[in-house]
Protein backbone atom coordinates (compact mmCIF):
# COMPACT_ATOMS: atom_id res chain seq x y z
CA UNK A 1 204.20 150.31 123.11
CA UNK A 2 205.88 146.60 123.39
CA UNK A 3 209.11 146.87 125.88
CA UNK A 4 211.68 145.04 125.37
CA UNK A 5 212.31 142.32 128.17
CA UNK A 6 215.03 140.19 129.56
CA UNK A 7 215.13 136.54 129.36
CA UNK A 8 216.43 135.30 133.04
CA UNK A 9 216.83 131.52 134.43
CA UNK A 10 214.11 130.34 131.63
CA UNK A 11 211.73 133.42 132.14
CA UNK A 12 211.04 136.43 130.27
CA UNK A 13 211.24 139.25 133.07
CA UNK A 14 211.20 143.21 133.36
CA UNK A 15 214.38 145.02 134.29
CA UNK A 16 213.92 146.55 137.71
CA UNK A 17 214.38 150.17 136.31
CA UNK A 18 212.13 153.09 135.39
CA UNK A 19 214.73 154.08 132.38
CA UNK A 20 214.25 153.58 128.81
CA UNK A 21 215.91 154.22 125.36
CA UNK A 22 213.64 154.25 122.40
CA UNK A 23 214.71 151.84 119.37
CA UNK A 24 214.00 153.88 116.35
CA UNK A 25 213.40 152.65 112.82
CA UNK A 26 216.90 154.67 111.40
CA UNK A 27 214.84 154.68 107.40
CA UNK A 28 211.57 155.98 108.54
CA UNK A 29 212.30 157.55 112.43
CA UNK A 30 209.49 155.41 113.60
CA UNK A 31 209.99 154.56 117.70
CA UNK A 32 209.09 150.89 117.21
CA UNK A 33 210.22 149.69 120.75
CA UNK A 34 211.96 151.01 123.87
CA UNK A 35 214.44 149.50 126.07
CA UNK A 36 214.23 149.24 129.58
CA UNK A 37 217.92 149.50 130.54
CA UNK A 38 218.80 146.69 133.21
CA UNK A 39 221.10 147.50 136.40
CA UNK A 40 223.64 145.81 137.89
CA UNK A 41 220.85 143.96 140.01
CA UNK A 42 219.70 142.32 136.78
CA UNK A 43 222.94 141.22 135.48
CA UNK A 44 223.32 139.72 138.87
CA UNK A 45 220.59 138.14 138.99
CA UNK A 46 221.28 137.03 134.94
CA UNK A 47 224.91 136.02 136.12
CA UNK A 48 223.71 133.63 139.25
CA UNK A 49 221.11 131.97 137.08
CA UNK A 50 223.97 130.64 134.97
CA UNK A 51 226.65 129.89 137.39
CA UNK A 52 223.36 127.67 138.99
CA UNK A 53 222.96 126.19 135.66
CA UNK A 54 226.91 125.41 134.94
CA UNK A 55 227.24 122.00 137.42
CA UNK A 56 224.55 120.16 135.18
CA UNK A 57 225.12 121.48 132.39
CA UNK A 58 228.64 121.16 132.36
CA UNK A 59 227.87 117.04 132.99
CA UNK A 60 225.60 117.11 129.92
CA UNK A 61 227.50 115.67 127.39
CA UNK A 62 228.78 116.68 124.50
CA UNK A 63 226.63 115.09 121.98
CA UNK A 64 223.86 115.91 123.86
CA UNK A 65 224.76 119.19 124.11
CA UNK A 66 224.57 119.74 120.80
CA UNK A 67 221.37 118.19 119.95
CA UNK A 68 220.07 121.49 121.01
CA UNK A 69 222.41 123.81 118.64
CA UNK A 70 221.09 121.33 115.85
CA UNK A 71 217.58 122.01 116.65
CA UNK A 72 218.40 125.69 117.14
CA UNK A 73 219.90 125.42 113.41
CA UNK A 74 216.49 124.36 112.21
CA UNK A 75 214.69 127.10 113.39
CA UNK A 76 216.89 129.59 112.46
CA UNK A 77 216.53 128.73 108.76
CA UNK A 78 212.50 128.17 109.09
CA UNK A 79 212.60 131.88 110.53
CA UNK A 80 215.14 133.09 108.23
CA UNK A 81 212.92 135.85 106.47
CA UNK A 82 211.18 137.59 109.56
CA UNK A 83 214.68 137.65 111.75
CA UNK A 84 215.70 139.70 108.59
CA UNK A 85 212.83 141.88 108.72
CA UNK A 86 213.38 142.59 112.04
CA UNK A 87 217.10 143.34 112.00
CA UNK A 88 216.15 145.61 108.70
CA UNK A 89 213.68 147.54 110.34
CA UNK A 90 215.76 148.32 113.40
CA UNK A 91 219.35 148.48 112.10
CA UNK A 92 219.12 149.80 108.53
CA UNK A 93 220.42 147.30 106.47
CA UNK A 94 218.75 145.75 103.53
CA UNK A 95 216.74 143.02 103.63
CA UNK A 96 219.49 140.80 101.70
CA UNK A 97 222.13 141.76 103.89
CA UNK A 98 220.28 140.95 106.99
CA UNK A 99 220.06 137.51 105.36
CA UNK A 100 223.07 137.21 104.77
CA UNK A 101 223.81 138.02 107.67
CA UNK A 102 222.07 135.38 109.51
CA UNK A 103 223.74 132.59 106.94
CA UNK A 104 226.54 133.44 108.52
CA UNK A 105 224.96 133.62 111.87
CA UNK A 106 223.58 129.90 111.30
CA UNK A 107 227.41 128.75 109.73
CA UNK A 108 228.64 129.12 113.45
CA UNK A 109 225.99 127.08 114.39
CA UNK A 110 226.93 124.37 112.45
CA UNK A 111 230.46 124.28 113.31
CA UNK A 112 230.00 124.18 116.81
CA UNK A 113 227.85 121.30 116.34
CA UNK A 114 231.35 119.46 115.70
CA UNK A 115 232.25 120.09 119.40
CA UNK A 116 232.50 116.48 120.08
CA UNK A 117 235.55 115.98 117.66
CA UNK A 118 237.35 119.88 118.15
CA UNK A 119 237.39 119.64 122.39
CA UNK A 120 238.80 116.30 122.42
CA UNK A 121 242.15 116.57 124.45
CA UNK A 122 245.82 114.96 124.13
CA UNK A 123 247.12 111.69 125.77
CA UNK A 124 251.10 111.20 125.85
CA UNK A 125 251.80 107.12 127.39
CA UNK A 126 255.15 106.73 129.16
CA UNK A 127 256.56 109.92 129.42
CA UNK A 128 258.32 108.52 132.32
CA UNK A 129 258.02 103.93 133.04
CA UNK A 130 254.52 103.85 134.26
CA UNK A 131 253.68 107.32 134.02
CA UNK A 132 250.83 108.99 131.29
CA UNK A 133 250.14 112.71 131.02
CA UNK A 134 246.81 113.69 129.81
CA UNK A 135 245.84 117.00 128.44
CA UNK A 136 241.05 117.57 128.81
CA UNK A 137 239.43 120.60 128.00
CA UNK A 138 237.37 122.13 130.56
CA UNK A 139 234.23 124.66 130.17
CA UNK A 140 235.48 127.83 131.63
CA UNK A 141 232.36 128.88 133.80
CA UNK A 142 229.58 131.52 133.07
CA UNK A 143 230.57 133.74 129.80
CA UNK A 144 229.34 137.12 128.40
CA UNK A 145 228.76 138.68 125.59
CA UNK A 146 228.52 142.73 125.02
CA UNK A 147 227.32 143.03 121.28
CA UNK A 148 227.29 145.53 118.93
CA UNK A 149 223.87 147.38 117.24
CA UNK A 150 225.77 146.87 113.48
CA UNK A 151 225.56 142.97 113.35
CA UNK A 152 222.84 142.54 115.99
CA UNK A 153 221.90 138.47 114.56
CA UNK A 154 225.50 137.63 113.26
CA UNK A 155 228.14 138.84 116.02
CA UNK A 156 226.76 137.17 119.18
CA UNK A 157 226.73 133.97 117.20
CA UNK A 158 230.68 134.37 116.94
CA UNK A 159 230.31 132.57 120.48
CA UNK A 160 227.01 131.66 121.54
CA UNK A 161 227.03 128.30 119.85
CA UNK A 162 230.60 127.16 120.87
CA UNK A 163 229.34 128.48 124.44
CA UNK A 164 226.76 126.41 124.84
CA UNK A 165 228.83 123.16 123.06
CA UNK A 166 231.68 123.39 125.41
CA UNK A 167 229.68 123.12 128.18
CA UNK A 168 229.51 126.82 129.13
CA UNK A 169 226.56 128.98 130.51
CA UNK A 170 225.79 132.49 128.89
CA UNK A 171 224.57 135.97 129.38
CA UNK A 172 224.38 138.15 126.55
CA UNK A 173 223.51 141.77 126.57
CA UNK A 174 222.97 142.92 123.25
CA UNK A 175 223.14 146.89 122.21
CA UNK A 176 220.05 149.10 123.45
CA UNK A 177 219.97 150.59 120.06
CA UNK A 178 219.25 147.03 118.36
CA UNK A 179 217.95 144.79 121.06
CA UNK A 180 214.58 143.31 118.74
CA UNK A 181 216.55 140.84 116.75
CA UNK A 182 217.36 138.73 120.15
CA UNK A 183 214.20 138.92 121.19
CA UNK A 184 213.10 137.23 118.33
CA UNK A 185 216.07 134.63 118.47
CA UNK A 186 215.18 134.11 122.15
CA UNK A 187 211.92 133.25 121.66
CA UNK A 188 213.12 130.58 119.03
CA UNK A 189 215.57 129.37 122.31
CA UNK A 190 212.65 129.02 124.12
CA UNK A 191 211.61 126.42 122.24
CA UNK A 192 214.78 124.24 122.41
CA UNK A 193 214.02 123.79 126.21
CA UNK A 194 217.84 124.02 127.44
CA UNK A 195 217.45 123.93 131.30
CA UNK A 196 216.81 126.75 132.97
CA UNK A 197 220.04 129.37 133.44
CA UNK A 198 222.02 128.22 130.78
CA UNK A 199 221.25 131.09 128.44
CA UNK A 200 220.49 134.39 129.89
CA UNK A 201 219.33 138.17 128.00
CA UNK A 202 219.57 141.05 129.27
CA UNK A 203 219.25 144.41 127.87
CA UNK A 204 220.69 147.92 128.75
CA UNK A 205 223.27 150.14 128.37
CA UNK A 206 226.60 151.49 130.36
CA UNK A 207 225.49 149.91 133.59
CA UNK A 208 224.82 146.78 132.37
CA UNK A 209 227.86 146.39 130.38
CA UNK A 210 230.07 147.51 133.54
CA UNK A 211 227.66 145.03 135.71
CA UNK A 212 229.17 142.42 133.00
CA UNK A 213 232.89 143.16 133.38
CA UNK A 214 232.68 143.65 137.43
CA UNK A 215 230.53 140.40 137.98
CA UNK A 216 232.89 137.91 139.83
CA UNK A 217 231.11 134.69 138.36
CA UNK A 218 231.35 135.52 134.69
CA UNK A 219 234.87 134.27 133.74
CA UNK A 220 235.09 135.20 129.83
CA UNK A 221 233.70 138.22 128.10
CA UNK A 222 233.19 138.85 124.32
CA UNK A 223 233.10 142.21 122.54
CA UNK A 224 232.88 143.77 119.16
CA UNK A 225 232.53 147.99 119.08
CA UNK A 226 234.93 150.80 118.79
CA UNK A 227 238.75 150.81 119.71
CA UNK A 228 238.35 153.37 122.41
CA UNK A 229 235.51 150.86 124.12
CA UNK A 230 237.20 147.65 123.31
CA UNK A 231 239.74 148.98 124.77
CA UNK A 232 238.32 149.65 128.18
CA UNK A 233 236.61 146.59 128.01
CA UNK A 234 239.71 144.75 128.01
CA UNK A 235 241.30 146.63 130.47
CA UNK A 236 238.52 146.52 132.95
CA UNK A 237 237.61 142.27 132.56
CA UNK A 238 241.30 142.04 132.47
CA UNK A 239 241.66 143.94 135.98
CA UNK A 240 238.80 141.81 137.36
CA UNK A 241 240.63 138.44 136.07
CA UNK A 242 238.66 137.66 133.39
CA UNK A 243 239.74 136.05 129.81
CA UNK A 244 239.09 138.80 127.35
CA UNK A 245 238.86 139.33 123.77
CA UNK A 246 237.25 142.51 122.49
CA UNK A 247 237.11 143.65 118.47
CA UNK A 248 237.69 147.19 117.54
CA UNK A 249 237.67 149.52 114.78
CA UNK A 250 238.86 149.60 111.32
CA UNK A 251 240.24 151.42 108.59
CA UNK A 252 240.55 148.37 105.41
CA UNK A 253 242.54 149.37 103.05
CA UNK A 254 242.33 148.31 99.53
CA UNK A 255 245.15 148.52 97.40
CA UNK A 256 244.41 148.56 93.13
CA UNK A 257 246.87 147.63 91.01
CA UNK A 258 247.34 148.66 87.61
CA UNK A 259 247.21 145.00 86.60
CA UNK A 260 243.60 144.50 88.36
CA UNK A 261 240.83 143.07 86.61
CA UNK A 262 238.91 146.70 87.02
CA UNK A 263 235.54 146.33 86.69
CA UNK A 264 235.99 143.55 89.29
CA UNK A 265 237.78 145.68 91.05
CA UNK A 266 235.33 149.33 91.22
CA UNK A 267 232.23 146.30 91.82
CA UNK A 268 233.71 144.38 94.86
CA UNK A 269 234.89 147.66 96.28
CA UNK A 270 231.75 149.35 95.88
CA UNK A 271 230.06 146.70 97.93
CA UNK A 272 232.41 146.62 100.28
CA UNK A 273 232.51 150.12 100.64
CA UNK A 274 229.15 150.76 100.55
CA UNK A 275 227.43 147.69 101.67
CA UNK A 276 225.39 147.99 105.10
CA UNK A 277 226.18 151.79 104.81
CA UNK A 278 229.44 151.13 105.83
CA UNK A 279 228.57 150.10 109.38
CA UNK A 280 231.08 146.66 109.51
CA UNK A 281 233.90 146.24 110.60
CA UNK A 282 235.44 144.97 107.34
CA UNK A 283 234.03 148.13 105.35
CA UNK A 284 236.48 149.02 102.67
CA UNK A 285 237.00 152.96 103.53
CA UNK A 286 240.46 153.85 101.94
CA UNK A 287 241.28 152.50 98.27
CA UNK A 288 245.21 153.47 97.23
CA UNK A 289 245.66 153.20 93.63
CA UNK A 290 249.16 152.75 91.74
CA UNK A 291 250.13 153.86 88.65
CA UNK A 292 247.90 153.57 86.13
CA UNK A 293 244.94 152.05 87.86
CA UNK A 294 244.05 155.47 89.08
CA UNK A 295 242.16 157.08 86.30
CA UNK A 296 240.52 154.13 85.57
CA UNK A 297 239.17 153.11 88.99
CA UNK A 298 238.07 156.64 90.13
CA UNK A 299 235.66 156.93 86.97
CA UNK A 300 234.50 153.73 87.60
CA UNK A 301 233.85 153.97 91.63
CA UNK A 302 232.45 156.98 91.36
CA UNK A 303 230.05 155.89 88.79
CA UNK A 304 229.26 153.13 91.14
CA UNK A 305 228.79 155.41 93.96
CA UNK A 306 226.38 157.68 92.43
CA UNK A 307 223.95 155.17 90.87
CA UNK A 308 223.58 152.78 93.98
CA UNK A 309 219.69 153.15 94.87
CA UNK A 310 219.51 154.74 98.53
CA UNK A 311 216.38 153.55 100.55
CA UNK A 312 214.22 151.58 103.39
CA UNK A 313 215.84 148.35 103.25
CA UNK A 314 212.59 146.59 102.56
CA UNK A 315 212.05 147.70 99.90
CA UNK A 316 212.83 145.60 96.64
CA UNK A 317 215.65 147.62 94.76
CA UNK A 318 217.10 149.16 97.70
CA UNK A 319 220.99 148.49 97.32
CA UNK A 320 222.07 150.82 100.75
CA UNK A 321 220.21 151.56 103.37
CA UNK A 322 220.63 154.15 106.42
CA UNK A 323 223.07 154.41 108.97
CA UNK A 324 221.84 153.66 112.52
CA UNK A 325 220.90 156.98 113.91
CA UNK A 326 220.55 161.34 113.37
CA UNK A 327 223.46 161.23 115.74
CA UNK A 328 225.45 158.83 112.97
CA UNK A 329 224.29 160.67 110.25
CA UNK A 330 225.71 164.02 111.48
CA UNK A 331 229.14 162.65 112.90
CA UNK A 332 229.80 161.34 109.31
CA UNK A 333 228.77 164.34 107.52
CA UNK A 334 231.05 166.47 109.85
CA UNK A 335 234.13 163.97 108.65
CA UNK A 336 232.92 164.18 105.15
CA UNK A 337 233.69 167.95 105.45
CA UNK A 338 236.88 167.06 107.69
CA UNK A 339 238.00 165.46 104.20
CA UNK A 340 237.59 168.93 102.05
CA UNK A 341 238.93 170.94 104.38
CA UNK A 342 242.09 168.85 104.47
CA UNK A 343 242.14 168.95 100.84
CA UNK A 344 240.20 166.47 98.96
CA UNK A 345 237.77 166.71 96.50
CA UNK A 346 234.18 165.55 96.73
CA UNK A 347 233.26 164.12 93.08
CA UNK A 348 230.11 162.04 94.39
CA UNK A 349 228.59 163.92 98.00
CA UNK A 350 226.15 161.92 99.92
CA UNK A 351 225.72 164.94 102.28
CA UNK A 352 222.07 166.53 103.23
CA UNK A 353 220.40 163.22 101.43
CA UNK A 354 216.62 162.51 101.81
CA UNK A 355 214.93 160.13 100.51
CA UNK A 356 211.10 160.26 99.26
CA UNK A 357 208.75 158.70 101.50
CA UNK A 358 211.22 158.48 104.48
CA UNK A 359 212.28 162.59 104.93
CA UNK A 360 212.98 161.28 108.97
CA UNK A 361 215.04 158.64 108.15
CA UNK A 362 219.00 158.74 108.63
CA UNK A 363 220.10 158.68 105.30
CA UNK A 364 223.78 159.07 103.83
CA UNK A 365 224.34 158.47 100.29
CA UNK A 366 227.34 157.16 99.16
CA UNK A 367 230.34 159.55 98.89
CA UNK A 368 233.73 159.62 97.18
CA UNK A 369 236.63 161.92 99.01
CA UNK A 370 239.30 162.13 96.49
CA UNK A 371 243.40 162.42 96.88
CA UNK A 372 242.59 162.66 100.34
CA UNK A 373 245.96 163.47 102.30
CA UNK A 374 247.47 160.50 103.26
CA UNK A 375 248.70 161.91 106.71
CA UNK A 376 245.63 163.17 106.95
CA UNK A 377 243.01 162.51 110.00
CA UNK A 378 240.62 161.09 107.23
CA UNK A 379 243.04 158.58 106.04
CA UNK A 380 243.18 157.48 109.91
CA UNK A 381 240.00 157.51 110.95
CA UNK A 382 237.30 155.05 111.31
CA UNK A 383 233.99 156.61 109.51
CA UNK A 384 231.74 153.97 110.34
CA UNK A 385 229.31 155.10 107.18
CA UNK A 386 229.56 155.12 103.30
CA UNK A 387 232.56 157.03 102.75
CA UNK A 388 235.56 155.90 100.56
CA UNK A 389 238.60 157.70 100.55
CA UNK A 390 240.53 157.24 97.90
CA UNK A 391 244.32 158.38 97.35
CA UNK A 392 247.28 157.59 94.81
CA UNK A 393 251.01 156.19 95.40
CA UNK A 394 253.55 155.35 92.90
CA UNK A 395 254.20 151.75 94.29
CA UNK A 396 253.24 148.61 95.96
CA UNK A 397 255.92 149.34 98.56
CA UNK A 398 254.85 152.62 99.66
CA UNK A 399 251.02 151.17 99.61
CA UNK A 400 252.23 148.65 101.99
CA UNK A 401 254.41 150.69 103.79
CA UNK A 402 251.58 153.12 104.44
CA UNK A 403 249.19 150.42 105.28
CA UNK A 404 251.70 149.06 108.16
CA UNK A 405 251.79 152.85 109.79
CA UNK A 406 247.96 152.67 110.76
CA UNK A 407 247.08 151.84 114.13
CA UNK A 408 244.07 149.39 112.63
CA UNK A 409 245.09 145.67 111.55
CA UNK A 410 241.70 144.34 110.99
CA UNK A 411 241.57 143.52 107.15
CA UNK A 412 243.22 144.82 104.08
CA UNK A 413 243.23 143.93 100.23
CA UNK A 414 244.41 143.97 97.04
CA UNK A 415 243.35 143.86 93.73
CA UNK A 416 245.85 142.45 91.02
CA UNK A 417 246.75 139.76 88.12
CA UNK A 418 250.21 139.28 89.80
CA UNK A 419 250.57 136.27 92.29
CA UNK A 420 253.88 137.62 92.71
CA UNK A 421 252.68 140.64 93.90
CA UNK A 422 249.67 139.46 95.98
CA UNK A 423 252.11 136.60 97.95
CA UNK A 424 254.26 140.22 98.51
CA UNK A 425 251.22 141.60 100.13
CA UNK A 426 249.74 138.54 101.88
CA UNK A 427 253.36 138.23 103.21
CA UNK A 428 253.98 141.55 104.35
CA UNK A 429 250.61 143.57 105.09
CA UNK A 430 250.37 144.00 108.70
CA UNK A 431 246.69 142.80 108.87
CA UNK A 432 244.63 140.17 110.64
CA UNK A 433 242.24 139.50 107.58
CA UNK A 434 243.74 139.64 104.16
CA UNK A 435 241.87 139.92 100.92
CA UNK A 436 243.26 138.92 97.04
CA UNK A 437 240.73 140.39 95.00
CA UNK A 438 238.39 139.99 97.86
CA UNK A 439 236.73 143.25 99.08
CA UNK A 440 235.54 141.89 102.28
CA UNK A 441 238.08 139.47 103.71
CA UNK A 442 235.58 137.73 106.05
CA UNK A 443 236.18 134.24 107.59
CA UNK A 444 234.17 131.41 106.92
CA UNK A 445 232.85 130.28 111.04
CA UNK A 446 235.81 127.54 111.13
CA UNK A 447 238.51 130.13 110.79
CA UNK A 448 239.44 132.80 113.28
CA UNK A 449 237.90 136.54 113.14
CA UNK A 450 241.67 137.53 113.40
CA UNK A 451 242.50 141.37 113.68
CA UNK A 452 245.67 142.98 114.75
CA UNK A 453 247.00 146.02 116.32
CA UNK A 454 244.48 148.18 117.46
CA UNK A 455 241.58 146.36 116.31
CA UNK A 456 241.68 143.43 118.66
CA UNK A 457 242.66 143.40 122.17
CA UNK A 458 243.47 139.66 123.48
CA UNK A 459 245.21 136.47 122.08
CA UNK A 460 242.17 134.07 121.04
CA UNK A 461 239.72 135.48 118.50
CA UNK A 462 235.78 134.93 117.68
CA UNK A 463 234.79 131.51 115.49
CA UNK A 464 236.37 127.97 114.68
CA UNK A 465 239.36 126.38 116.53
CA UNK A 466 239.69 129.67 118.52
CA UNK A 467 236.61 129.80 119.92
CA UNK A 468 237.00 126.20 121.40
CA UNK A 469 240.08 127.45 122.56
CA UNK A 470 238.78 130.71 124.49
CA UNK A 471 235.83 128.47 126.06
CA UNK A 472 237.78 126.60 127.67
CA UNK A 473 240.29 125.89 130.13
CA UNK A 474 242.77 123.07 129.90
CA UNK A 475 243.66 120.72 132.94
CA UNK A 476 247.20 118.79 132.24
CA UNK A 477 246.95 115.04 134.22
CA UNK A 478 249.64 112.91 135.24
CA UNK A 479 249.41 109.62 136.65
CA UNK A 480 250.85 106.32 137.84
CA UNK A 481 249.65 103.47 138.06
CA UNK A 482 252.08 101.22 140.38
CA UNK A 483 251.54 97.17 139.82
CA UNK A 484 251.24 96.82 143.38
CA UNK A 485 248.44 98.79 143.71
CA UNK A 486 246.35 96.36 141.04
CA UNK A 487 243.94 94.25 142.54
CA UNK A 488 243.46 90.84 140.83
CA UNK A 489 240.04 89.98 139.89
């Protein structure tokens, strides 16, 4: 069986461990890889290869640097269709939205390519006679990125491109569960021929992550997972000195008003809800209806829910795929019973599903918990899987007011005719991402990944102006030039 390796100061290298984690195909339960899972000793050795690497490549410049992100665009888009098979067969998703996922994976790409024009700095003449004051950008050192197994192409391109284009060096440890799709991708960074150190893999688990956030060369660390582990991650990097900014979990909210174009409405909610089995961060999982949009949406999203074709993502057809692992499948299934016990009904059950020709896989089919209560644990909880709650309110204040209780602030959206009442909303919705008639609010790569509350932990977020912002460190100048001191030539 293949092992997965590291990728070390230009050199694919084994982990100096014994232990392994098996990477299992979550449709058909096939073991396709394992893991070794690196120690600390690895992510030192990962972590000194790049703080080698940062004097040179720090004095690369800029347009040169990204000569290499343009050629890394290239083959990214030649390789398009077998990155997606890969990230299918070990993460779940459907071949389309592993594609889609790597557009948008290849969009941050681009825009760090404009490095040269977004880390210019600021130059003030005269602030006092004969005095200027001059504002650079800096690279920060030797970054790090802990990655999720949900988005395993798309989330550690959040930052590995503006990395690189600010004049960074990397390590990236991406999750044991999904580790294949960087494998791939680092193979296809082999071929750019970036000096040796500047971009380092290495696989693992607990250890390595901790290795990550203890190392005293690595100055910046990147995460997307959980609240309770972003959490920790900040706190930890933060206790070691280290710039921080770590994505949580979610609860997106969608509010339907009565006005709402509705078979817009059930469609882009049922995607949103449903799409990559729910495993995103901007998964739709609570839809409030007001007035009379109730009746009207719950027909129609339940409708939705129960025809969506449940499969192996590779398979042409397949709208929904499965969730990452038995593990998954049964934490989800125990809230989807949470929900009737507290009280709401179950008009579309995804429980118990399997699916011909795959009886191992990790299959949940789409499911509908109905008037959930809205001070319920349910209505607070982040599912992670294909589960929409869906409960009823009288107004767009109390839907708001609600909304602005919850201890998530990643996205949330509505669905209405009214500009009036969307600008409302927009203005007062306690949110990072905001939708209008948008089921999944996600920012283009030159715009900020921007969650609130307990979904993000830090001040600078993932993609665009951020990004440039996070990677580096400004240095403020001020200088004088005295006449006397100028020779005459």
């Amino acid at each position: 069986m293949k092992t997965i390796r590291n990728y070390i100061d230009g050199t694919w290298v084994a982990a100096t461990t014994n232990e392994t984690v098996d990477v299992v195909n979550p449709a058909t339960g096939e073991v396709l890889v394992c893991t070794l899972l690196s120690t600390t000793a690895d992510v030192d050795a990962a972590a000194r290869a790049a703080a080698a690497a940062l004097p040179a490549w720090r004095q690369t410049p800029a347009q040169d640097r990204i000569q290499y992100l343009f050629k890394l665009k290239s083959l990214m888009e030649s390789n398009l269709d077998e990155i997606g098979r890969t990230i299918t067969m070990e993460c779940g998703k459907t071949l389309e939205e592993a594609k889609g996922e790597m557009r948008r994976a290849i969009e941050n790409v681009e825009v760090a390519c404009g490095i040269p024009m977004m880390m210019k700095g600021e130059i003030a003449e005269d602030i006092a006679p004969g005095v200027d004051e001059i504002l650079l950008r800096q690279p920060v050192g030797v970054c790090a990125t802990i990655a999720p197994f949900n988005f395993p192409g798309m989330i550690p391109f959040w930052y590995l491109p503006y990395v690189l284009a600010c004049g960074n060096t990397y390590v990236l440890k991406p999750s044991e569960k999904t580790p294949m799709t960087m494998q791939l991708i680092f193979t296809l960074i082999e071929q750019l021929d970036l000096p040796n150190g500047v971009i380092n893999l290495v696989n693992g688990a607990k250890e390595a992550a901790d290795g990550i956030l203890d190392h005293p060369q690595i100055r910046a660390i990147t995460f997307v997972g959980a609240t309770e582990t972003a959490r920790y991650i900040y706190r930890r990097a933060a206790e070691n000195g280290k710039r921080v900014q770590a994505q949580g979990g979610a609860k997106n909210p969608i509010i339907i008003l009565p006005d709402a174009d509705m078979d817009m409405a059930v469609k882009i909610t049922a995607d949103s809800a449903f799409g990559c089995a729910g495993q995103r961060c901007l998964a739709t999982s609570l839809a409030i209806t007001i007035g009379g949009a109730r009746t009207s949406f719950v027909e129609g999203i339940c409708e939705a829910a129960s025809n969506r074709r449940v499969g192996y993502g590779l398979e042409e057809g397949v709208q929904m795929g499965a969730v990452i692992n038995p593990a998954s499948k049964e934490r989800i299934e125990r809230l989807i019973s949470l929900g009737a016990t507290e009280g709401a009904s179950l008009p579309v059950d995804g429980r118990r599903s399997v699916i011909q020709g795959y009886e191992n896989g990790s299959f949940v089919r789409p499911t509908i918990l109905l008037d959930i209560p809205l001070g319920g644990e349910i209505a607070r909880t982040e599912i992670f899987g294909p589960v929409l709650g869906v409960a009823h309110v009288d107004s767009l204040d109390e839907a708001i007011a609600m909304i602005n209780l919850g201890a998530y602030g990643n996205q949330a959206s509505l669905f209405t005719s009214s500009g009036s009442a969307a600008r409302k909303f927009r203005y007062e919705v306690q949110a990072g991402n905001i939708g209008i008639n948008i089921g999944v609010a996600a920012p283009m790569a030159y715009f900020p990944f921007s969650g609130w509350k307990d979904s993000f932990f830090g001040d600078l977020h993932g993609q665009g102006s951020d990004a440039v912002d996070f990677f580096t460190q400004k240095k403020v100048v001020v200088e004088r030039w005295p006449k006397a001191w100028t020779r005459t030539f």
